[in-house]
N, C-alpha and C. Protein backbone atom coordinates (compact mmCIF):
# COMPACT_ATOMS: atom_id res chain seq x y z
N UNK A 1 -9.47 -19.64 7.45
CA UNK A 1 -8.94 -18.43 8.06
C UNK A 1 -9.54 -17.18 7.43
N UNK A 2 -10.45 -17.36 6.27
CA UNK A 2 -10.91 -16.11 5.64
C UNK A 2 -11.70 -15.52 6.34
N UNK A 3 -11.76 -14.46 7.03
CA UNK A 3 -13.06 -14.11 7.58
C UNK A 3 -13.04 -12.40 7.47
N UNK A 4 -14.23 -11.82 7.30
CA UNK A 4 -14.76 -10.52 6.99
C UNK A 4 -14.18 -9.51 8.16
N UNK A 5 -13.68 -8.34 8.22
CA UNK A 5 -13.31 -7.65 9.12
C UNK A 5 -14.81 -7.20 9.47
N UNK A 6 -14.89 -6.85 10.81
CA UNK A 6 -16.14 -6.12 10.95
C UNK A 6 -15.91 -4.86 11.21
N UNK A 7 -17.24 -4.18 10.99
CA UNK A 7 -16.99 -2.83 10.96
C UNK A 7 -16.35 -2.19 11.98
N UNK A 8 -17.12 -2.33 13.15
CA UNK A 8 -15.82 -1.85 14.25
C UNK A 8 -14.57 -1.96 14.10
N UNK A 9 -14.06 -2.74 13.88
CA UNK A 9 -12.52 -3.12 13.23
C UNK A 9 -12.34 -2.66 12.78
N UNK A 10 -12.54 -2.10 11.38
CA UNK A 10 -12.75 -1.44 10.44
C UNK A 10 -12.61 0.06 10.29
N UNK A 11 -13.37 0.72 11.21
CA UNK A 11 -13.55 2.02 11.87
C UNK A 11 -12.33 1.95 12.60
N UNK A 12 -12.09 1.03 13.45
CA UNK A 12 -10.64 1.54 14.28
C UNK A 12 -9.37 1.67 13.59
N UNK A 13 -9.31 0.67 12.21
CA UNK A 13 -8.19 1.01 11.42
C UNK A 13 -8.25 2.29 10.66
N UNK A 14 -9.25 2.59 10.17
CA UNK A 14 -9.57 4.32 9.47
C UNK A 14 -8.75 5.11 10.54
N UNK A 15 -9.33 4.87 11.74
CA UNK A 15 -8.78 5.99 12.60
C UNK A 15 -7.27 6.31 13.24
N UNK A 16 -6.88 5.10 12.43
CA UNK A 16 -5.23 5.03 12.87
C UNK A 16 -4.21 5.78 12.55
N UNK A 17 -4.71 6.42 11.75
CA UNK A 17 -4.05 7.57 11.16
C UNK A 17 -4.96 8.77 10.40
N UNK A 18 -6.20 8.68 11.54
CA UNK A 18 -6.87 10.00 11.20
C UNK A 18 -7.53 10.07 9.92
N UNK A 19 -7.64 9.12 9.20
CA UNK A 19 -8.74 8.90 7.86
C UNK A 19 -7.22 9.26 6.85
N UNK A 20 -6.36 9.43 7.02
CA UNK A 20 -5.49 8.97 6.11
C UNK A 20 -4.81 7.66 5.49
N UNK A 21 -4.15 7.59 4.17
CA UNK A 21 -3.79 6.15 4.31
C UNK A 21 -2.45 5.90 4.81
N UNK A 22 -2.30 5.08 5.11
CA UNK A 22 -1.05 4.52 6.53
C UNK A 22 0.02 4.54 5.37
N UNK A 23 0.04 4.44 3.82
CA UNK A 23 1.27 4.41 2.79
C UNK A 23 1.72 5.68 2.18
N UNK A 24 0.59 6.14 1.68
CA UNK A 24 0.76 7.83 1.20
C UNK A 24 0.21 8.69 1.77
N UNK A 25 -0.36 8.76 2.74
CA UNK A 25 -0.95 10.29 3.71
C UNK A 25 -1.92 10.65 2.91
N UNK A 26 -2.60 10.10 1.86
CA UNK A 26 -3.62 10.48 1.23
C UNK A 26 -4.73 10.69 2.11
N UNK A 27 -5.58 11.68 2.15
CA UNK A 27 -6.86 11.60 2.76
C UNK A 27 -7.66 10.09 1.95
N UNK A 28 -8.20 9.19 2.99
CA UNK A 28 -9.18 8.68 2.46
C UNK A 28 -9.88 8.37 1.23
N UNK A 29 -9.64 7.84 0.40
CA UNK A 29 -11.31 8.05 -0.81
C UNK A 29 -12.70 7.04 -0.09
N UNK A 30 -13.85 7.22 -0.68
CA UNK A 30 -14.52 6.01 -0.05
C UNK A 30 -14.62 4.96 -0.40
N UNK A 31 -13.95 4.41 -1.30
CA UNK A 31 -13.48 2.90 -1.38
C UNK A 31 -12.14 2.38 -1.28
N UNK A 32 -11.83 2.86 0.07
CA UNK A 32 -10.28 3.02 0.94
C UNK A 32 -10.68 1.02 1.63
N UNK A 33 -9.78 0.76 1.59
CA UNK A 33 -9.68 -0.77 2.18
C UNK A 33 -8.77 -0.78 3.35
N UNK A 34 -8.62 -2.28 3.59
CA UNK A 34 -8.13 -2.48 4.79
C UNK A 34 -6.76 -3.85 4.18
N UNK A 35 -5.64 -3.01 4.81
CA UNK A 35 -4.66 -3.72 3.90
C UNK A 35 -3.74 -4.51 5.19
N UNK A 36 -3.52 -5.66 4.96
CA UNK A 36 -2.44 -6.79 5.72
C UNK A 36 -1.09 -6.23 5.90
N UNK A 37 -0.02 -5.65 6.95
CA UNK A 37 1.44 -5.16 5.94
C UNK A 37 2.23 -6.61 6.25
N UNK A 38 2.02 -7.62 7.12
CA UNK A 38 2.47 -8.97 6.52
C UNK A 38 1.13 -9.61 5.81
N UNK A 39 1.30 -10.04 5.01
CA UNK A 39 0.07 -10.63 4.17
C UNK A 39 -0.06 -12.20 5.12
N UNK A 40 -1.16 -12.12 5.02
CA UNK A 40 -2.41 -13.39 4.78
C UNK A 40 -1.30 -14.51 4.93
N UNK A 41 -0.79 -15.09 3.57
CA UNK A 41 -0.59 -16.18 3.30
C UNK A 41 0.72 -16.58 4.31
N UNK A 42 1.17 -15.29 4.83
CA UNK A 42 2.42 -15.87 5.68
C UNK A 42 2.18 -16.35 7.02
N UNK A 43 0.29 -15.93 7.18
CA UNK A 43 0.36 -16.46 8.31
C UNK A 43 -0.30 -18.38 8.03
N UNK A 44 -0.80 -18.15 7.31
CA UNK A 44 -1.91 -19.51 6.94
C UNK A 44 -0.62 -20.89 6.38
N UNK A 45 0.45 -20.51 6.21
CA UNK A 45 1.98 -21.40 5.80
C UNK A 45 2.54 -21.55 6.40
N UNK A 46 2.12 -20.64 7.59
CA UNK A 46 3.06 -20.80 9.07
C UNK A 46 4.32 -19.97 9.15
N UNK A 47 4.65 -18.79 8.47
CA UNK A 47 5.80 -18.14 8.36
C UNK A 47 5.31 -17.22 9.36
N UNK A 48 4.51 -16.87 9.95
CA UNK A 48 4.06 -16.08 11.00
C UNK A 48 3.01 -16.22 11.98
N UNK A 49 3.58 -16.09 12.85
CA UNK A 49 2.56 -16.48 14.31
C UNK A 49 1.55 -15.24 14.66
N UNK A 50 0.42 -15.45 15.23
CA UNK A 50 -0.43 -14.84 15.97
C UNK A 50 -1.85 -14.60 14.97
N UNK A 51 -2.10 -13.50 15.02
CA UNK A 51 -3.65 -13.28 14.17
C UNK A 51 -3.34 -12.24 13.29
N UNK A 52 -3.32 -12.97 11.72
CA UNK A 52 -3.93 -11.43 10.71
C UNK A 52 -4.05 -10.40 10.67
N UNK A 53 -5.46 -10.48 11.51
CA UNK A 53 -6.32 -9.45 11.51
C UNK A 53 -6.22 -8.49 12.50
N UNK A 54 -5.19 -8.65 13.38
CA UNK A 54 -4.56 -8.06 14.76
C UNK A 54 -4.35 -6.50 14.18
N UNK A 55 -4.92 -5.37 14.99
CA UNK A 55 -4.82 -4.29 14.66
C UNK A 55 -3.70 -3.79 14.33
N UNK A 56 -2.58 -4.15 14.59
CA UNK A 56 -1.14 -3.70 14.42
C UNK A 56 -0.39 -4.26 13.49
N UNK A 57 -1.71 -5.62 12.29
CA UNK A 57 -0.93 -5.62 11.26
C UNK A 57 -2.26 -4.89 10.28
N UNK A 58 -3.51 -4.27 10.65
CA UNK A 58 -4.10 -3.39 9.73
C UNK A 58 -3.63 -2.62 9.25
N UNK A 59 -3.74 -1.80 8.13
CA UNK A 59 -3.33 -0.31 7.73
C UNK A 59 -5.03 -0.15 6.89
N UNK A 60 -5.38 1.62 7.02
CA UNK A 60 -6.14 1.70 6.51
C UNK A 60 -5.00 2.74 4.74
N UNK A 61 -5.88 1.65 3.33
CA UNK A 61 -4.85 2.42 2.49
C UNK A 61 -5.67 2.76 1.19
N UNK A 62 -5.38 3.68 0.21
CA UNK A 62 -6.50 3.47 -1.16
C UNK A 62 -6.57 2.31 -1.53
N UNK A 63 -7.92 2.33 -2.21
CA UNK A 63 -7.96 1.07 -2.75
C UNK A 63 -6.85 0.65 -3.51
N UNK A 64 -6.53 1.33 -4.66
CA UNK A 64 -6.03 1.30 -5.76
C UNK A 64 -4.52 0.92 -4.87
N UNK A 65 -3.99 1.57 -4.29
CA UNK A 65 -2.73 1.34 -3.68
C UNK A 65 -2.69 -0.30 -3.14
N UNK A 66 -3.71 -0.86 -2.60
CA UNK A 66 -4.21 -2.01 -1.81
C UNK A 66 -3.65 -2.82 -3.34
N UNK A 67 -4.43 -2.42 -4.46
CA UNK A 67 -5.08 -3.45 -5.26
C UNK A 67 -2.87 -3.95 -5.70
N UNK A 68 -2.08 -2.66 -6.08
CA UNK A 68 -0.90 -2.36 -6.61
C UNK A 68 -0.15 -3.36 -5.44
N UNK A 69 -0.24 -3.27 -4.33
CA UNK A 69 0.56 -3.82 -3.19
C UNK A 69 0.41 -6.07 -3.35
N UNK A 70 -1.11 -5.86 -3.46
CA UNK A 70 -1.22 -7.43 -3.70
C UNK A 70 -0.80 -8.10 -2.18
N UNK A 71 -0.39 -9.15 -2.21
CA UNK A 71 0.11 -10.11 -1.37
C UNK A 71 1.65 -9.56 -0.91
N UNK A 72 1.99 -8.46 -1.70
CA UNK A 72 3.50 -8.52 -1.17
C UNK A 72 4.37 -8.29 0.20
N UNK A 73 5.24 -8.66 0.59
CA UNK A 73 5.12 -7.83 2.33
C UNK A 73 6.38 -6.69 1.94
N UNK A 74 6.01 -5.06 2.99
CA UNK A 74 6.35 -4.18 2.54
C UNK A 74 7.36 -3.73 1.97
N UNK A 75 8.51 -4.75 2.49
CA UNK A 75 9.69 -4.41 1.74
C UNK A 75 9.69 -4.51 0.00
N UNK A 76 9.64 -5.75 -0.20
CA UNK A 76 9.10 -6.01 -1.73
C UNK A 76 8.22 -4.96 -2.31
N UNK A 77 7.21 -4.50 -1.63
CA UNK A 77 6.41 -3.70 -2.25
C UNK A 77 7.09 -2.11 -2.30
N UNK A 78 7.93 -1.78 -0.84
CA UNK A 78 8.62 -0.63 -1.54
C UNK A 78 9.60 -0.61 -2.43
N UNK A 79 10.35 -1.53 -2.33
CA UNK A 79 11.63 -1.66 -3.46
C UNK A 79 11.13 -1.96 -4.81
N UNK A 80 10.28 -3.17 -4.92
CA UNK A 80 10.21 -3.94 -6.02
C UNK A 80 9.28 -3.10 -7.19
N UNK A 81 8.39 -2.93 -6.25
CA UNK A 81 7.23 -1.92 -6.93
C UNK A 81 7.12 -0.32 -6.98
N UNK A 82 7.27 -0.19 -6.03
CA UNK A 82 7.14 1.50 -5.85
C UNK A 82 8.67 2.11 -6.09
N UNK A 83 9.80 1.29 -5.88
CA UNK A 83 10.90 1.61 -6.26
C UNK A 83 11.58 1.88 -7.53
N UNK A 84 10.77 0.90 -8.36
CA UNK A 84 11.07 0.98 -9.62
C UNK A 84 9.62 1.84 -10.31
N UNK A 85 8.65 2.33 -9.51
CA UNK A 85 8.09 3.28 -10.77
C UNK A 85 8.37 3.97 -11.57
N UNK A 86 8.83 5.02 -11.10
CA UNK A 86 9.34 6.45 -12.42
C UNK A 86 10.22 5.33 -13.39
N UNK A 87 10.60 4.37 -13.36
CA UNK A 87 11.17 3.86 -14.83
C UNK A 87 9.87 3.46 -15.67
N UNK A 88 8.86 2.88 -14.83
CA UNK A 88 7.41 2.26 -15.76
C UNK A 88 6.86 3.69 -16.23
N UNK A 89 6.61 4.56 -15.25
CA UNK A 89 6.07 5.60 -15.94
C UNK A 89 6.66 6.25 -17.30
N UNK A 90 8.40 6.06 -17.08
CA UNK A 90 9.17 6.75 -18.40
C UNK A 90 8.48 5.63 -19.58
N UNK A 91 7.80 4.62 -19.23
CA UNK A 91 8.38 3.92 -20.60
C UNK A 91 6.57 3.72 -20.99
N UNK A 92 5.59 4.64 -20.32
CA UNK A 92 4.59 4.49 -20.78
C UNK A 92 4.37 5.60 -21.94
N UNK A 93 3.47 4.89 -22.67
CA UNK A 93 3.31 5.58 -24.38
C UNK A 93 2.32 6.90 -23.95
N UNK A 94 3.13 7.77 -24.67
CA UNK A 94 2.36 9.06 -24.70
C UNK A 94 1.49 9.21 -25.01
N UNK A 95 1.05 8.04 -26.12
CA UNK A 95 -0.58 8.59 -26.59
C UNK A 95 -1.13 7.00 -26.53
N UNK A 96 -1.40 6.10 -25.86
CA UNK A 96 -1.66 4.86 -25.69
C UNK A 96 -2.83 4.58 -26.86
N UNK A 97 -2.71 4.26 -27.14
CA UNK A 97 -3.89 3.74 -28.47
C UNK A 97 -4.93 2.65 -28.00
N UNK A 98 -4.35 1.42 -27.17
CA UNK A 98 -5.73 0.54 -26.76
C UNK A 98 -6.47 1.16 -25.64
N UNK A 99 -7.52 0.53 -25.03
CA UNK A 99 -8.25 0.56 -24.45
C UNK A 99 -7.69 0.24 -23.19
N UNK A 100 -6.76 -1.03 -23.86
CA UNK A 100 -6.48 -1.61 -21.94
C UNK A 100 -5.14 -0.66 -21.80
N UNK A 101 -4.25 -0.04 -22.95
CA UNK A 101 -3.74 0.60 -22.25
C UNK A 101 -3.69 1.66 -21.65
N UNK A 102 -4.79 2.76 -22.51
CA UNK A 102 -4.71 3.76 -21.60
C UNK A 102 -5.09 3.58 -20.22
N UNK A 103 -6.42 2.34 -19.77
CA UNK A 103 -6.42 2.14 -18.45
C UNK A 103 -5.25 2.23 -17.36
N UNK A 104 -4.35 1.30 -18.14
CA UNK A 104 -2.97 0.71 -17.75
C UNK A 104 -2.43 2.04 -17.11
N UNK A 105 -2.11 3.06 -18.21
CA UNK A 105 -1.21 4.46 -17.81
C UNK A 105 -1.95 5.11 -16.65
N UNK A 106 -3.42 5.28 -16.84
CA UNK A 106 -4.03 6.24 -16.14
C UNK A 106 -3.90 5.20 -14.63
N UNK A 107 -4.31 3.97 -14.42
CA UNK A 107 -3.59 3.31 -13.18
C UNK A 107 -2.08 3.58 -12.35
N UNK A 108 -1.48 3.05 -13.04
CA UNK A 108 0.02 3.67 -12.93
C UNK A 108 0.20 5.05 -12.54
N UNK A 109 -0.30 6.00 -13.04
CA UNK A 109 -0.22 7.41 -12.91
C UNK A 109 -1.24 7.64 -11.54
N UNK A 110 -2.33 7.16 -11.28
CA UNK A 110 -2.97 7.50 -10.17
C UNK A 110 -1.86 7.00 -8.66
N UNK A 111 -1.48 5.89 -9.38
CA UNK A 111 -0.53 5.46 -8.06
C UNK A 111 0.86 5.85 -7.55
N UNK A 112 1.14 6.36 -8.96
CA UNK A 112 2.14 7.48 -8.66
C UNK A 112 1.92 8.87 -8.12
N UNK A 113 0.81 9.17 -8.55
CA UNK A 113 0.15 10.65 -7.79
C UNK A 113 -0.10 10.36 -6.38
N UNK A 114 -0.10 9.10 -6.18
CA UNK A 114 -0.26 9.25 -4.62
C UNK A 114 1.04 9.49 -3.46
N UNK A 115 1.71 8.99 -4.41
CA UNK A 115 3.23 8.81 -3.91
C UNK A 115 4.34 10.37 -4.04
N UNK A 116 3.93 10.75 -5.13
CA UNK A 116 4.71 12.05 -5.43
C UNK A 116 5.63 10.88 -6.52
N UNK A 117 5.35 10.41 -7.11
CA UNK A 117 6.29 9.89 -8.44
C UNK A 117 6.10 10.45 -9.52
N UNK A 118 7.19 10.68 -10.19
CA UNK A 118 7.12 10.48 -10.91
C UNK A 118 8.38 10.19 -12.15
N UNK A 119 8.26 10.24 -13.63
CA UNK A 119 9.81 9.92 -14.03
C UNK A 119 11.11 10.33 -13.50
N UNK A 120 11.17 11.51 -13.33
CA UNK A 120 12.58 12.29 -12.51
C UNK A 120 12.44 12.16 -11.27
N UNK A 121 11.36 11.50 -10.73
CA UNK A 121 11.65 11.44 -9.36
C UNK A 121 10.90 10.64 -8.51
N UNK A 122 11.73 9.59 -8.05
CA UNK A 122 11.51 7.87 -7.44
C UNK A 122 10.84 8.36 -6.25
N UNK A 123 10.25 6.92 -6.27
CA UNK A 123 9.88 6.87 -4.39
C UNK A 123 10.80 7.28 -3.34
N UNK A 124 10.62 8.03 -2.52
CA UNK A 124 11.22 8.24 -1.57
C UNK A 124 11.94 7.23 -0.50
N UNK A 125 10.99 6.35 -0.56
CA UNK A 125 11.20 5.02 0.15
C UNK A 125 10.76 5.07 1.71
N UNK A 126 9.83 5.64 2.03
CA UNK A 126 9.28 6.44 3.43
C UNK A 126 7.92 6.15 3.00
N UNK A 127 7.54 5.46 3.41
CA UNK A 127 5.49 5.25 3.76
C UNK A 127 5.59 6.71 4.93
N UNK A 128 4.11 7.00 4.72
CA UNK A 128 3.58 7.69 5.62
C UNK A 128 3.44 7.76 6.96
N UNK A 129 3.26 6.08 7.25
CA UNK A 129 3.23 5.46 8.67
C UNK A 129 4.45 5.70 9.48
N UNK A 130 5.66 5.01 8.57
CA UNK A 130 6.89 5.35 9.42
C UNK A 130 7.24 6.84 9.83
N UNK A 131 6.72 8.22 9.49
CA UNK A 131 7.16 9.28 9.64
C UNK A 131 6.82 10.03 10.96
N UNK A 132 5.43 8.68 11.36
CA UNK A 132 4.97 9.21 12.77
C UNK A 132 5.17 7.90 13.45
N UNK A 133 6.15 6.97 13.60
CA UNK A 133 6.70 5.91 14.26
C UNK A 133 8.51 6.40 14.56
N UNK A 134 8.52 5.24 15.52
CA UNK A 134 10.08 5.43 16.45
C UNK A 134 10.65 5.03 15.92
N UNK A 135 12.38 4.76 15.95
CA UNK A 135 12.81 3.32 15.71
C UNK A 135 12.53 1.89 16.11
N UNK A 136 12.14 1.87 17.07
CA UNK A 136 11.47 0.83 18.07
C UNK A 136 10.76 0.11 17.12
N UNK A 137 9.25 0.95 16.65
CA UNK A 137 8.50 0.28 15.73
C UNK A 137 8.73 0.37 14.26
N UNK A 138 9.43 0.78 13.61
CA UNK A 138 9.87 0.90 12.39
C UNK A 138 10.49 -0.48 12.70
N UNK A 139 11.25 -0.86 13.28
CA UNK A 139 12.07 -2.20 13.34
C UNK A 139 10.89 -3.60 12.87
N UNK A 140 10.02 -3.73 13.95
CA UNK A 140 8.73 -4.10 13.45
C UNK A 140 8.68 -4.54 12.00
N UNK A 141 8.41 -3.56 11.62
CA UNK A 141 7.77 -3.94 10.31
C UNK A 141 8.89 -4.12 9.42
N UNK A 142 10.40 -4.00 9.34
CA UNK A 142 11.47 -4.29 8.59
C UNK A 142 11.85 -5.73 8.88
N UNK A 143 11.30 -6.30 9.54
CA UNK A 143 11.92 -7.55 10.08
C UNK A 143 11.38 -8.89 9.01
């Protein structure tokens, strides 16, 4: 079931929200990906019918946001992850001393800058996408 999006594809998900990303309204960077919002594996286990790669489960999103999201499907990823940031951010070290951690903070912190996180103040719990969707399709993707 692995197979390469092609560019046309590709191009039509960018444009789905105007070169923004479908999670934080970020403009674009150029190593913006192409993210599943039911993942992969739910379809290949059989927890979900039809095709993947079906434009209406693309989102175009940062990489970095892509890389943070993983396999999760969105609920998990807003609650579990993005819900609980501003507590990870409170508890990152002010002056990180390793190598892997300052990576660590400055990660964390980019992905919170995308979001508007930060310690005093959580995810909103509102992707970008839903703010220009109905109830109709918001249902969709809560299901």
């Amino acid at each position: 079931m692995k197979m390469a999006i092609s560019e046309k594809l590709r191009e039509k998900v960018r444009q789905k929200y105007n070169g923004l990303c479908a999670y934080s309204g970020t403009p674009l960077e150029d190593d913006w990906q192409v993210d599943h919002v039911k993942p992969k594996y739910l379809f290949e286990i059989g927890l979900e019918e039809g095709n993947p790669d079906d434009i209406d489960n693309l989102m175009p999103v940062q990489k970095l946001i892509n890389h943070y999201k993983r396999a999760l499907d969105l609920e998990n990823f807003r609650n579990e992850r993005l819900g609980r940031m501003h507590l990870q951010i409170a508890e990152l070290p002010k002056n990180p001393r390793t190598e892997k951690s300052k990576k660590r903070k400055k990660y964390l912190l980019k992905i919170a800058d995308y979001f508007g996180i930060t310690e005093k103040k959580p995810f909103n719990k509102i992707f970008y996408f839903e703010t220009l969707m109905d109830a109709a399709e918001k249902k969709i993707f809560t299901e």
